[in-house]
C-alpha atoms as a PDB file:
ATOM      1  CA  UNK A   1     -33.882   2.221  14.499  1.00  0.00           C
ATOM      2  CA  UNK A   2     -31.500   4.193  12.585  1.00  0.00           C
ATOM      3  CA  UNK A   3     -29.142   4.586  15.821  1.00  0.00           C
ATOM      4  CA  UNK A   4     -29.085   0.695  15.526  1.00  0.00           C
ATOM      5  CA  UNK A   5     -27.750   0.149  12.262  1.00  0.00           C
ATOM      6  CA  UNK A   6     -24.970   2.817  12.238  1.00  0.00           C
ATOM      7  CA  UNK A   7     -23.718   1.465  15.291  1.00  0.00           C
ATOM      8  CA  UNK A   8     -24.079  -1.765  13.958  1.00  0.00           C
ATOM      9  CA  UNK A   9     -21.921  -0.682  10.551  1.00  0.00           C
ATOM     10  CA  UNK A  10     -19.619   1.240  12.905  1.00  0.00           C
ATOM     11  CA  UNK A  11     -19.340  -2.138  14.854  1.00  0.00           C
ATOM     12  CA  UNK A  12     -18.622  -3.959  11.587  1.00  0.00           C
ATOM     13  CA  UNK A  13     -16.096  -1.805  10.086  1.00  0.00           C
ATOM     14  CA  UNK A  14     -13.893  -1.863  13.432  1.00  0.00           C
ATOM     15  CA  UNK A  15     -14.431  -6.186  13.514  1.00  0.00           C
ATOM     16  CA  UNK A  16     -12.977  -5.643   9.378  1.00  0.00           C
ATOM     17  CA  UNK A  17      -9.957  -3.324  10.526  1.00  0.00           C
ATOM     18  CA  UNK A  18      -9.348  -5.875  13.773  1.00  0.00           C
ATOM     19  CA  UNK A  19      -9.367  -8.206  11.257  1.00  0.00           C
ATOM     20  CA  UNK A  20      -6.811  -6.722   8.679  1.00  0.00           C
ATOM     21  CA  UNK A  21      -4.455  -5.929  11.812  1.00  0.00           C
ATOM     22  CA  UNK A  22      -4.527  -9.713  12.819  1.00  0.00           C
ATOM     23  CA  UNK A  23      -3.574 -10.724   9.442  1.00  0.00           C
ATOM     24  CA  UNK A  24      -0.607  -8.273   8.684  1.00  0.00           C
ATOM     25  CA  UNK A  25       0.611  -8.979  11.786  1.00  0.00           C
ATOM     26  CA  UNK A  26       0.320 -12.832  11.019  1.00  0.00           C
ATOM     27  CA  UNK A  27       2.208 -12.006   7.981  1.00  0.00           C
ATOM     28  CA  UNK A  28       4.741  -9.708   9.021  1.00  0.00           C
ATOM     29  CA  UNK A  29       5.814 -12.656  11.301  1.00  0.00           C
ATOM     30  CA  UNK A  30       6.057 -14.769   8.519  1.00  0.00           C
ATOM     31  CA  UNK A  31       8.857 -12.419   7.101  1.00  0.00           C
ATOM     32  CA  UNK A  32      12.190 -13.074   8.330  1.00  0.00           C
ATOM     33  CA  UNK A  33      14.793 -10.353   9.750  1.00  0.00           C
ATOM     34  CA  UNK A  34      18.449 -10.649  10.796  1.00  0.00           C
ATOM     35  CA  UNK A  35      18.367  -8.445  13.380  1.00  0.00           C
ATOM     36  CA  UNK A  36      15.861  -5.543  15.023  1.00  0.00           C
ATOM     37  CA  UNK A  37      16.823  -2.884  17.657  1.00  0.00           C
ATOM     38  CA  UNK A  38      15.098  -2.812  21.224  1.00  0.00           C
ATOM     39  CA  UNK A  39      12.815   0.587  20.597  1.00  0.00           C
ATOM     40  CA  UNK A  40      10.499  -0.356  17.704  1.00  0.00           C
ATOM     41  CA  UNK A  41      10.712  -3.902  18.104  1.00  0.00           C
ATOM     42  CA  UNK A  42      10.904  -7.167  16.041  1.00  0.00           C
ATOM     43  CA  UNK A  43       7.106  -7.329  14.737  1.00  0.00           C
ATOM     44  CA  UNK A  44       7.416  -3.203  13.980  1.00  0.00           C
ATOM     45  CA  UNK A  45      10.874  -3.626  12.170  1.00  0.00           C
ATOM     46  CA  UNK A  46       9.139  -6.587  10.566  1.00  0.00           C
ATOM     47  CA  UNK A  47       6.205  -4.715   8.997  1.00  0.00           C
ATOM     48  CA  UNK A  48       8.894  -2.470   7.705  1.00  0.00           C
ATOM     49  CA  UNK A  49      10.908  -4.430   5.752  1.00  0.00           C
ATOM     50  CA  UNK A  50       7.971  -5.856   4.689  1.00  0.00           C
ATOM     51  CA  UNK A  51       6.340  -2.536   3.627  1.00  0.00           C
ATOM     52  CA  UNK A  52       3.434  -3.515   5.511  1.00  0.00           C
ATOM     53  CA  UNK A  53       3.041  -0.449   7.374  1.00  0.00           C
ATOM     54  CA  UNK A  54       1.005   1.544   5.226  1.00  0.00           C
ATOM     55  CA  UNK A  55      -1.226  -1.159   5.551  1.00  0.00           C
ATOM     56  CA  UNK A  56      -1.428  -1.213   9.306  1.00  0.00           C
ATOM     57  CA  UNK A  57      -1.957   2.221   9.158  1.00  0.00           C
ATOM     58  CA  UNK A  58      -4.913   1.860   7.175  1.00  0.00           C
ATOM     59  CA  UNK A  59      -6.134  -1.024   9.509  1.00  0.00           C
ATOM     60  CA  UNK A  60      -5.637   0.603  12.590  1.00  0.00           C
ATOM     61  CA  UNK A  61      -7.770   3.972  11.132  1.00  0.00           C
ATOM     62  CA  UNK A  62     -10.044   1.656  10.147  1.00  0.00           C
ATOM     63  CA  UNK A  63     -10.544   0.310  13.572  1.00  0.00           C
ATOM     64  CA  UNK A  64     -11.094   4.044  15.044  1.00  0.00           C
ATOM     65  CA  UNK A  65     -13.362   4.927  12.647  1.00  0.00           C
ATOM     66  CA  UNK A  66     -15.410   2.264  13.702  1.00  0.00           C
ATOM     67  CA  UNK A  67     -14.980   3.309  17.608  1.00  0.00           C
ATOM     68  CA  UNK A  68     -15.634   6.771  16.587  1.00  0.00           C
ATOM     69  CA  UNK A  69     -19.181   5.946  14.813  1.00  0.00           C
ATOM     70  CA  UNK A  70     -20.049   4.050  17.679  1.00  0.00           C
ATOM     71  CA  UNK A  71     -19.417   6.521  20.226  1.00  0.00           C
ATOM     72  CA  UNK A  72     -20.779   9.322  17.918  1.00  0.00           C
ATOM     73  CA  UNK A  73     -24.343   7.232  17.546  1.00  0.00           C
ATOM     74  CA  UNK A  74     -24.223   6.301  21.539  1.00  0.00           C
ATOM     75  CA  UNK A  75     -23.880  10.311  22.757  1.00  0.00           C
ATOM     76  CA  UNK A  76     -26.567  11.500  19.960  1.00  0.00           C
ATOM     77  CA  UNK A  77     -29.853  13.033  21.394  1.00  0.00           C
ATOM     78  CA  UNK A  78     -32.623  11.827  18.527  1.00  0.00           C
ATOM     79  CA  UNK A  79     -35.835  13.252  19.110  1.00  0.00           C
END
């Protein structure tokens, strides 16, 4: 049962970080630019005007720390 509820929490805490990605990148969008350059794009130059990429950072480790408990709980061998 206790495979269950870390993969559960590890489920969880990537659905929080998906979450916190979907909302900077709604509000990065929100933040008008003049112009962007072709390699890191309009939402990326966006997010860092904004300062919104430390944020995103911190989402997007969020969301593989999730993945990574869940993967971690699905290969253990409990006995």
């Amino acid at each position: 049962m206790l495979f269950l509820k870390r993969a559960i929490i590890g489920g969880f805490i990537s659905l929080i970080g998906s979450i916190w990605v979907l909302a900077i990148i709604i509000s990065a969008n929100n933040y008008a630019i003049n112009g962007w350059t072709t390699p890191p794009g309009k939402i990326i130059t966006q997010m860092i005007e904004s300062n919104l990429m430390v944020w995103f950072g911190i989402s997007v480790a969020t969301i593989v720390l999730g993945i990574v408990l869940m993967i971690i709980e699905y290969f253990k061998k409990d006995n």
